[in-house]
PDB file of N, CA and C in Angstrom:
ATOM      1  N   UNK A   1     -57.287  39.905  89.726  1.00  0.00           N
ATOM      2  CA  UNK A   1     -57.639  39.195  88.509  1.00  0.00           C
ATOM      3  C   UNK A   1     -58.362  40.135  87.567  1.00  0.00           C
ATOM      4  N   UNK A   2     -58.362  39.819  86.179  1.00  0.00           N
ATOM      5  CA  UNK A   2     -59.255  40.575  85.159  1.00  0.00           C
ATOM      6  C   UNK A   2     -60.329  40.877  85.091  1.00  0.00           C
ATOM      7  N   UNK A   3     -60.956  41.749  84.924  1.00  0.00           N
ATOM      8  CA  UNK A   3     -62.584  41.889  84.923  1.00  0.00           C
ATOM      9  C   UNK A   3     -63.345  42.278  83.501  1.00  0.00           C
ATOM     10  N   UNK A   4     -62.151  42.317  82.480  1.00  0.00           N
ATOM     11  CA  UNK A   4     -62.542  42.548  81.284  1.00  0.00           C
ATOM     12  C   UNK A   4     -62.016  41.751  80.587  1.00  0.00           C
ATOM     13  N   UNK A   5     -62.576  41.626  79.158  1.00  0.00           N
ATOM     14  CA  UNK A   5     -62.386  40.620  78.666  1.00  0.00           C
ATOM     15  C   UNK A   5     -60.641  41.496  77.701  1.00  0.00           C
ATOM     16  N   UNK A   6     -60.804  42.398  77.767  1.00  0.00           N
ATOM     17  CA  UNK A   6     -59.827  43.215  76.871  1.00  0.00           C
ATOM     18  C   UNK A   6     -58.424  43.026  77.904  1.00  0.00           C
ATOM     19  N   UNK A   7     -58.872  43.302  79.278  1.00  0.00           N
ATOM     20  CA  UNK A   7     -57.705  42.917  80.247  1.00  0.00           C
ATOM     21  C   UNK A   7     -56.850  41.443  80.342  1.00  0.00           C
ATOM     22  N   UNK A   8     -57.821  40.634  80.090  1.00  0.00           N
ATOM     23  CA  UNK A   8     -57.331  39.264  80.081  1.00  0.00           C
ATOM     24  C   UNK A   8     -57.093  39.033  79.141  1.00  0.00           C
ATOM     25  N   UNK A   9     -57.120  39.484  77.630  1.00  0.00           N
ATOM     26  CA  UNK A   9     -55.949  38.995  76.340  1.00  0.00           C
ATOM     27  C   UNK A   9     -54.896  39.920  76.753  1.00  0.00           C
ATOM     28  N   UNK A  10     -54.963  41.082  77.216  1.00  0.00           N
ATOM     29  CA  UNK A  10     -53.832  42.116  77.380  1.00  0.00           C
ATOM     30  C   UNK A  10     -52.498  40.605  78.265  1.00  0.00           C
ATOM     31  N   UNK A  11     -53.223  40.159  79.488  1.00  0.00           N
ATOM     32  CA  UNK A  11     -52.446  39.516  80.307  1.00  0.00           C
ATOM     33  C   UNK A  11     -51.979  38.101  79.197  1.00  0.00           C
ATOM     34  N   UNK A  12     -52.712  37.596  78.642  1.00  0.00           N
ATOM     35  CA  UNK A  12     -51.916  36.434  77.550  1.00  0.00           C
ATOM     36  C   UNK A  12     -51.165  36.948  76.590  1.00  0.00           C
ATOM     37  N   UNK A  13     -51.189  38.188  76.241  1.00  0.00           N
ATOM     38  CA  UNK A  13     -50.674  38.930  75.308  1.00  0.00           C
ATOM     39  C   UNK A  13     -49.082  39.307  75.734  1.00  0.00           C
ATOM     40  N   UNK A  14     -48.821  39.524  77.190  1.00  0.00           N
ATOM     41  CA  UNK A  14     -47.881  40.132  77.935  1.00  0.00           C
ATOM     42  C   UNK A  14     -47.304  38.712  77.773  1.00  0.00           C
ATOM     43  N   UNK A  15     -47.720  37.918  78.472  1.00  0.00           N
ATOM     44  CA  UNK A  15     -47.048  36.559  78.762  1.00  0.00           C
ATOM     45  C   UNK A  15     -46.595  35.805  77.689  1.00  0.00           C
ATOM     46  N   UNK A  16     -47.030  35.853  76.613  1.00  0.00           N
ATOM     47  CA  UNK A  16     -46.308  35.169  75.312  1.00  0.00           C
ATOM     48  C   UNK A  16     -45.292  36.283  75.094  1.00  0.00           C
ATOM     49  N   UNK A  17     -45.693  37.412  74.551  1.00  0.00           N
ATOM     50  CA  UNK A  17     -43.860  38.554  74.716  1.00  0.00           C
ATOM     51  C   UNK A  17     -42.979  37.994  76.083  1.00  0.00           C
ATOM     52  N   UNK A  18     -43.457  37.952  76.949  1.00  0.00           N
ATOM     53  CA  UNK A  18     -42.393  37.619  78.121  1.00  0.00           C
ATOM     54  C   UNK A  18     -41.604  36.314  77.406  1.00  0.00           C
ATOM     55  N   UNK A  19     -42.097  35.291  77.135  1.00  0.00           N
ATOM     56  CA  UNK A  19     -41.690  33.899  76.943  1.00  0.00           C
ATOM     57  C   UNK A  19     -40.666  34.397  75.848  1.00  0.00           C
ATOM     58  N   UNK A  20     -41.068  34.924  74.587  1.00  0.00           N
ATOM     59  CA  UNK A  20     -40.035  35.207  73.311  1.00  0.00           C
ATOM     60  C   UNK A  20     -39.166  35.838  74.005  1.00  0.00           C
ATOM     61  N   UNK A  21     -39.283  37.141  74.524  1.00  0.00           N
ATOM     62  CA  UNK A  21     -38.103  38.194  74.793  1.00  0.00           C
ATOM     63  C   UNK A  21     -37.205  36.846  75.907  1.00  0.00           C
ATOM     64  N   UNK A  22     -37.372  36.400  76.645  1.00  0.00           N
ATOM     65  CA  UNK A  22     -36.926  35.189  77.552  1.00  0.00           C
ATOM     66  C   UNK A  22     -35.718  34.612  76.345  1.00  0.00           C
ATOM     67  N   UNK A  23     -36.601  33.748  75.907  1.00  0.00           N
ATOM     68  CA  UNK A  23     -36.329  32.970  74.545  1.00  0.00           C
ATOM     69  C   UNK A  23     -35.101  33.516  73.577  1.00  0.00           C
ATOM     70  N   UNK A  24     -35.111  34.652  72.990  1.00  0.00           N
ATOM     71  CA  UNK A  24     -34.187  35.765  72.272  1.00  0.00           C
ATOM     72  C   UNK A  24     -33.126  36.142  73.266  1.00  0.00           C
ATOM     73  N   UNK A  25     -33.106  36.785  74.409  1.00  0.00           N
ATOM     74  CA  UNK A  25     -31.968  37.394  75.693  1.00  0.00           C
ATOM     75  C   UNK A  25     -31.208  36.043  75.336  1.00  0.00           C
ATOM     76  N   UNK A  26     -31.629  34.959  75.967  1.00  0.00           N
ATOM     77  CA  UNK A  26     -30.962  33.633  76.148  1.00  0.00           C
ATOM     78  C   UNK A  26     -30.044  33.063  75.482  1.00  0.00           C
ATOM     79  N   UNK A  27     -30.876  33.306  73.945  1.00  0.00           N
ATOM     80  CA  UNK A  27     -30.243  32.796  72.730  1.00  0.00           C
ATOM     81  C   UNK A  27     -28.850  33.617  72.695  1.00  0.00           C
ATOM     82  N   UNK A  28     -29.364  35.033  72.876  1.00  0.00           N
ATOM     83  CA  UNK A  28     -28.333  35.919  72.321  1.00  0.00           C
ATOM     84  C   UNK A  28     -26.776  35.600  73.590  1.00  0.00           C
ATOM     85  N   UNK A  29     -27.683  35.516  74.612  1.00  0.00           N
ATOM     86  CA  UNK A  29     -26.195  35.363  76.048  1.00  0.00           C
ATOM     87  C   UNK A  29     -25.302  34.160  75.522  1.00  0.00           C
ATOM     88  N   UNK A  30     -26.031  33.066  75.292  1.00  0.00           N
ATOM     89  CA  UNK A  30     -25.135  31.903  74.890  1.00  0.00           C
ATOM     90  C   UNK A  30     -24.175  32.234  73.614  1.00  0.00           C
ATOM     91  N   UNK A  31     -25.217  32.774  72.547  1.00  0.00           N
ATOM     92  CA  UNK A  31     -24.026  33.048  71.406  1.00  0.00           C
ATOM     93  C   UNK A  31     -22.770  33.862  71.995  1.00  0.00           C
ATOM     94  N   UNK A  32     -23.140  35.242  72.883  1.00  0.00           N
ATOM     95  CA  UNK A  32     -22.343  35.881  73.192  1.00  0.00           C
ATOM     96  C   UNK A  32     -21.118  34.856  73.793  1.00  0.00           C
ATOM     97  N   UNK A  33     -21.497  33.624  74.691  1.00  0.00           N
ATOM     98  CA  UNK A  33     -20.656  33.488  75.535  1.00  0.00           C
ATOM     99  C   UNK A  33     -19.132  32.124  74.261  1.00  0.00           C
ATOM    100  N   UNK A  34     -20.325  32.055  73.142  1.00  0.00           N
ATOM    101  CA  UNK A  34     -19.795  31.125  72.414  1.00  0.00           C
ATOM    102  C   UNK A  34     -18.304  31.173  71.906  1.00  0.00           C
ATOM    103  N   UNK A  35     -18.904  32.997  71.135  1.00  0.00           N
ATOM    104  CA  UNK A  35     -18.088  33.726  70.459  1.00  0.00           C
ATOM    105  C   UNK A  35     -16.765  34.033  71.911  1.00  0.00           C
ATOM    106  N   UNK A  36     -16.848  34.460  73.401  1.00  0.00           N
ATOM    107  CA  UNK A  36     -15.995  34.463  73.948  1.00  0.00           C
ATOM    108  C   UNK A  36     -15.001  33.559  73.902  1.00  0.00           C
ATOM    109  N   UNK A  37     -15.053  32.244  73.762  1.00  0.00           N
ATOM    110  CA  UNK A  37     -14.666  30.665  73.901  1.00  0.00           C
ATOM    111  C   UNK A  37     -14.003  30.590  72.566  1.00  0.00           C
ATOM    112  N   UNK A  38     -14.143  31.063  71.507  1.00  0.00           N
ATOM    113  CA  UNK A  38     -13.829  30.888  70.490  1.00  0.00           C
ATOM    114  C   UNK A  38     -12.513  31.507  69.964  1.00  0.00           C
ATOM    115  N   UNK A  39     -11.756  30.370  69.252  1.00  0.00           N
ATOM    116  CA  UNK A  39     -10.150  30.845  69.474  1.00  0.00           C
ATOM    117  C   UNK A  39      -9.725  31.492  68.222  1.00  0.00           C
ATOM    118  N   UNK A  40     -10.440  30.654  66.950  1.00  0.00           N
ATOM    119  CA  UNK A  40      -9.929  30.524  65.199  1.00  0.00           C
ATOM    120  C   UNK A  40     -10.959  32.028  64.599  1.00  0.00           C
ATOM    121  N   UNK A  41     -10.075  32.941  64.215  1.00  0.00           N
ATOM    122  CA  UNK A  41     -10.055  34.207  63.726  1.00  0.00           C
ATOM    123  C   UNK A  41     -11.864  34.292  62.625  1.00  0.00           C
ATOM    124  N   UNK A  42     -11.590  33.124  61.410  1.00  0.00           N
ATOM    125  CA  UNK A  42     -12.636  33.106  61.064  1.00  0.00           C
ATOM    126  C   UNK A  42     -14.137  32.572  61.498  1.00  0.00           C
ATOM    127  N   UNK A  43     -14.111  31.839  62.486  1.00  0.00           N
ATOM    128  CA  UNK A  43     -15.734  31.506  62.786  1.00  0.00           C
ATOM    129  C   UNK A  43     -15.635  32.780  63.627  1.00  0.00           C
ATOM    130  N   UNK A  44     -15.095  33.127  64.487  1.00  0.00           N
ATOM    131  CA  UNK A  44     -15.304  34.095  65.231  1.00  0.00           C
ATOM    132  C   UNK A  44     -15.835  35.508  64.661  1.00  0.00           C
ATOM    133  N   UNK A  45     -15.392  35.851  63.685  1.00  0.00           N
ATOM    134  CA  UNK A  45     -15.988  36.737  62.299  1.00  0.00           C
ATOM    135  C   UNK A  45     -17.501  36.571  62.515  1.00  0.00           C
ATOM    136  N   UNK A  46     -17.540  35.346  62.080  1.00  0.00           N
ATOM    137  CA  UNK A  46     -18.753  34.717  61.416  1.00  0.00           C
ATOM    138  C   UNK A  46     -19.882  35.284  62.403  1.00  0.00           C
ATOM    139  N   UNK A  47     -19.779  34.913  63.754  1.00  0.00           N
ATOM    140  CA  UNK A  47     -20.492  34.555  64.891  1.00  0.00           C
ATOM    141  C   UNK A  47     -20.044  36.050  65.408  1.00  0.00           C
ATOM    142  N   UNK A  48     -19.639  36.921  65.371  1.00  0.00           N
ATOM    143  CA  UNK A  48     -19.367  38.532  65.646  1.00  0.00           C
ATOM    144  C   UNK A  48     -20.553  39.129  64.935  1.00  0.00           C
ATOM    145  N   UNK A  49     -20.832  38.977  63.671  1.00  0.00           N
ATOM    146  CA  UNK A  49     -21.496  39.368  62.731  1.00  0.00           C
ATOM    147  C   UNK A  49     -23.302  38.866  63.001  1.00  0.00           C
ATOM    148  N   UNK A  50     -23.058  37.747  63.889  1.00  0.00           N
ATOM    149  CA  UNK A  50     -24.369  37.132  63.833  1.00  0.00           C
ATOM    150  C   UNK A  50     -24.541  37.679  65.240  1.00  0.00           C
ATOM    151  N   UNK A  51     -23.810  37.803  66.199  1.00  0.00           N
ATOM    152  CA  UNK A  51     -24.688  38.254  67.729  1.00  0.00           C
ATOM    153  C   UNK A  51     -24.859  39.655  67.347  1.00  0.00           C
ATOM    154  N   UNK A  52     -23.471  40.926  66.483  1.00  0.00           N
ATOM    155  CA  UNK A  52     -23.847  41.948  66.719  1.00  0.00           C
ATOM    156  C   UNK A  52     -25.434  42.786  65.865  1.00  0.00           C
ATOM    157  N   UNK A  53     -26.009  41.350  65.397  1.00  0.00           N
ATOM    158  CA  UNK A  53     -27.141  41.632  65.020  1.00  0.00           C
ATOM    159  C   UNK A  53     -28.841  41.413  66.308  1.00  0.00           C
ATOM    160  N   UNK A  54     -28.025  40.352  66.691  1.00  0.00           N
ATOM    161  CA  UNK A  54     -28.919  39.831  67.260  1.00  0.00           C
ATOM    162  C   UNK A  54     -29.096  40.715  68.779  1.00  0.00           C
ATOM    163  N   UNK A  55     -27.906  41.521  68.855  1.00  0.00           N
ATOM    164  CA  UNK A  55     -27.677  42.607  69.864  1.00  0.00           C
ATOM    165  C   UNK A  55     -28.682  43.859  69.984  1.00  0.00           C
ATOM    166  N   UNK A  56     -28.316  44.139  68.307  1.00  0.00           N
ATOM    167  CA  UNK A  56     -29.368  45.153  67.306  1.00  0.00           C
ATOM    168  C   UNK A  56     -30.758  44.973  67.566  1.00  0.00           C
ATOM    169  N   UNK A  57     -30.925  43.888  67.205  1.00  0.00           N
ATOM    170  CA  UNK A  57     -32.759  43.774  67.447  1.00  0.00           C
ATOM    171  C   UNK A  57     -32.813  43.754  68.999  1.00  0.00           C
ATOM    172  N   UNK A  58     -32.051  42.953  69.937  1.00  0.00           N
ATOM    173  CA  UNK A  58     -32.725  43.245  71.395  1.00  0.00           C
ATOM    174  C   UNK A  58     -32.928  44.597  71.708  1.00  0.00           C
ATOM    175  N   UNK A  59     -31.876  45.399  71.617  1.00  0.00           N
ATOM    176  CA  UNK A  59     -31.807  46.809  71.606  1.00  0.00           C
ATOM    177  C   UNK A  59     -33.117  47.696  71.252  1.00  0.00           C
ATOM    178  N   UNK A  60     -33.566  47.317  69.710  1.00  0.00           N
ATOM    179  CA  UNK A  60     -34.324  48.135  68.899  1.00  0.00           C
ATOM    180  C   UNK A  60     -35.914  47.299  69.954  1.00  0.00           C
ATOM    181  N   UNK A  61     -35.825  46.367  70.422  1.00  0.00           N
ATOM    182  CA  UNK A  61     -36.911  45.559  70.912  1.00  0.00           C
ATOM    183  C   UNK A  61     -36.904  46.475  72.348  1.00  0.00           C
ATOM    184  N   UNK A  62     -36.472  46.881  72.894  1.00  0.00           N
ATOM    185  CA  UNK A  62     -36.300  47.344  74.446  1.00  0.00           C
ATOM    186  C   UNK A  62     -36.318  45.968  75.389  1.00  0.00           C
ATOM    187  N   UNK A  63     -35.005  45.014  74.710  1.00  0.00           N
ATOM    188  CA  UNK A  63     -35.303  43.985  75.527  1.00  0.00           C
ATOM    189  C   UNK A  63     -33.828  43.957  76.259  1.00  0.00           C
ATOM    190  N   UNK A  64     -33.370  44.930  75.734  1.00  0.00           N
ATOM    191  CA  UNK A  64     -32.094  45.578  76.705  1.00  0.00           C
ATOM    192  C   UNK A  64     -31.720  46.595  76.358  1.00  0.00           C
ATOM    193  N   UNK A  65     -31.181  47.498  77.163  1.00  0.00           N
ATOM    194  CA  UNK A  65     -30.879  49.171  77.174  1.00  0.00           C
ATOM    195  C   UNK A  65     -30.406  48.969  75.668  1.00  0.00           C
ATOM    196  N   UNK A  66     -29.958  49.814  74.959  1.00  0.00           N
ATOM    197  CA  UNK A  66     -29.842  49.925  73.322  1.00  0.00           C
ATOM    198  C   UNK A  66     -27.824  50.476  73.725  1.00  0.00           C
ATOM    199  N   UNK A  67     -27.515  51.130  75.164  1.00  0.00           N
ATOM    200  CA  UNK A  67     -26.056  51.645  75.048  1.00  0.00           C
ATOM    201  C   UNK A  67     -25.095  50.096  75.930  1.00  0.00           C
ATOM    202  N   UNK A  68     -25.994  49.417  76.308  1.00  0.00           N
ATOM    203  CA  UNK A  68     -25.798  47.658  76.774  1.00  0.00           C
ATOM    204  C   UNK A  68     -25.377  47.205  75.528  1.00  0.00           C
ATOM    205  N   UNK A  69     -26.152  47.212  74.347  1.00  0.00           N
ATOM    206  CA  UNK A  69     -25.951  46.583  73.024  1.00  0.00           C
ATOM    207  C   UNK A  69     -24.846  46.945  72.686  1.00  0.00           C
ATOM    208  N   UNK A  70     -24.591  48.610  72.866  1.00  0.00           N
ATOM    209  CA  UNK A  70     -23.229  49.071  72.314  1.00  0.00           C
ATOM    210  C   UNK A  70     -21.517  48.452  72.856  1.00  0.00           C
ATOM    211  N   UNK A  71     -22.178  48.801  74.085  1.00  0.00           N
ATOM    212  CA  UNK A  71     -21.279  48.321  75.098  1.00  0.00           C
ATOM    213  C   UNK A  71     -20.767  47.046  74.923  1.00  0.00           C
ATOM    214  N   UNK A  72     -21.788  45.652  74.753  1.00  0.00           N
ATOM    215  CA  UNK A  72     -21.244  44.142  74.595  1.00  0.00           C
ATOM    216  C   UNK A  72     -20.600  44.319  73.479  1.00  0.00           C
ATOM    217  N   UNK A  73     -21.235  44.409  71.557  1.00  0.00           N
ATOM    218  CA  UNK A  73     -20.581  44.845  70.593  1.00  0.00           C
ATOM    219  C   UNK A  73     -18.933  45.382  70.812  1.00  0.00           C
ATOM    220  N   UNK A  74     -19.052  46.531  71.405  1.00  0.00           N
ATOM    221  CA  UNK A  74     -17.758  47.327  71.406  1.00  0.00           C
ATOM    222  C   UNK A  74     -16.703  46.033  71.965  1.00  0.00           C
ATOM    223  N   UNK A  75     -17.118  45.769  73.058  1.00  0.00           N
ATOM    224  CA  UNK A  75     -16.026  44.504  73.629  1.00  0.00           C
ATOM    225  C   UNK A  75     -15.629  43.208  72.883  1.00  0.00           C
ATOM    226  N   UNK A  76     -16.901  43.011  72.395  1.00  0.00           N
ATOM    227  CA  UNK A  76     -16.659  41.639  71.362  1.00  0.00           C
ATOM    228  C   UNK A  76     -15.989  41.969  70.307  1.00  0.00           C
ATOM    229  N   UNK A  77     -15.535  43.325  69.518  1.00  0.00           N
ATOM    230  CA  UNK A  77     -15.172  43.620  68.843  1.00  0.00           C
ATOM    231  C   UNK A  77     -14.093  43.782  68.884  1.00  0.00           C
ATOM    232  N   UNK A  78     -13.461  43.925  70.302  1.00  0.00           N
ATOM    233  CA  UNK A  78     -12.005  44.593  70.470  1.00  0.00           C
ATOM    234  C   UNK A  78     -11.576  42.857  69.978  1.00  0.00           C
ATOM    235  N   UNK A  79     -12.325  41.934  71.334  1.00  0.00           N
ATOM    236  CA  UNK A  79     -11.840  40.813  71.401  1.00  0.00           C
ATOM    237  C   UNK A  79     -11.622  39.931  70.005  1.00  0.00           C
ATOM    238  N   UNK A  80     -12.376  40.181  69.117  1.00  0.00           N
ATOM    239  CA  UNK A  80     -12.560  39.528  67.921  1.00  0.00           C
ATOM    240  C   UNK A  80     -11.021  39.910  66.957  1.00  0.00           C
ATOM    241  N   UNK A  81     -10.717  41.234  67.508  1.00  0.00           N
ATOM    242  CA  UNK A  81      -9.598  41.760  66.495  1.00  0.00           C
ATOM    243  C   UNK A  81      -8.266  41.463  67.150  1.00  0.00           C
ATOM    244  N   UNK A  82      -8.380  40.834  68.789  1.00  0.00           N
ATOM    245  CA  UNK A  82      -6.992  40.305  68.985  1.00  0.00           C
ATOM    246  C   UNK A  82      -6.560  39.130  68.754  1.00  0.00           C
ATOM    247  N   UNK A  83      -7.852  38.547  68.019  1.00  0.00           N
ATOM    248  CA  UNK A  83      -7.700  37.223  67.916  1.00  0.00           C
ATOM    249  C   UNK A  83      -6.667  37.056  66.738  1.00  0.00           C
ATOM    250  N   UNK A  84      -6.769  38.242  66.012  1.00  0.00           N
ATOM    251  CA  UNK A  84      -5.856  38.226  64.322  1.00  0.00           C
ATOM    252  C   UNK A  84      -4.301  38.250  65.249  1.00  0.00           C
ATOM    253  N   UNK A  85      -3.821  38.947  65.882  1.00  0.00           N
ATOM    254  CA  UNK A  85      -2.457  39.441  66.069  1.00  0.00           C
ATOM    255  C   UNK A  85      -1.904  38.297  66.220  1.00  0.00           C
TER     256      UNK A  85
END
């Protein structure tokens, strides 16, 4: 347990980032899995444009490897462009 008072906001401090970064991963997996499911060329655009942001900030956040970000992007991207053919 804490013995300082600087240690024990450090530990509420950790635990509210834990809850958001939680909160954000989550958000972002579901969109990801949305945009998979998704058949019609234009929402899929739409919702390409909105995770490969939301990819961006986890990345820039270290709330996942930053070449993970690249990696999902790159795939959603292929997938997004076979949807046109």
């Amino acid at each position: 347990m804490a013995n300082h008072k600087s240690a024990e906001k450090r530990i509420r401090a950790n635990e509210a980032k834990r809850v958001r970064n939680r909160y954000q991963h989550k958000t972002t997996r579901t969109l990801v899995k949305k945009l998979k499911t998704t058949t019609q060329k234009p929402e899929a655009d739409t919702l390409l444009k909105e995770v490969s942001s939301m990819l961006d900030k986890l990345a820039k956040k270290n709330i996942i490897h930053w070449k993970k970000a690249a990696n999902q992007k790159s795939k959603l991207t292929k997938l997004v462009n076979k949807l046109g053919k």
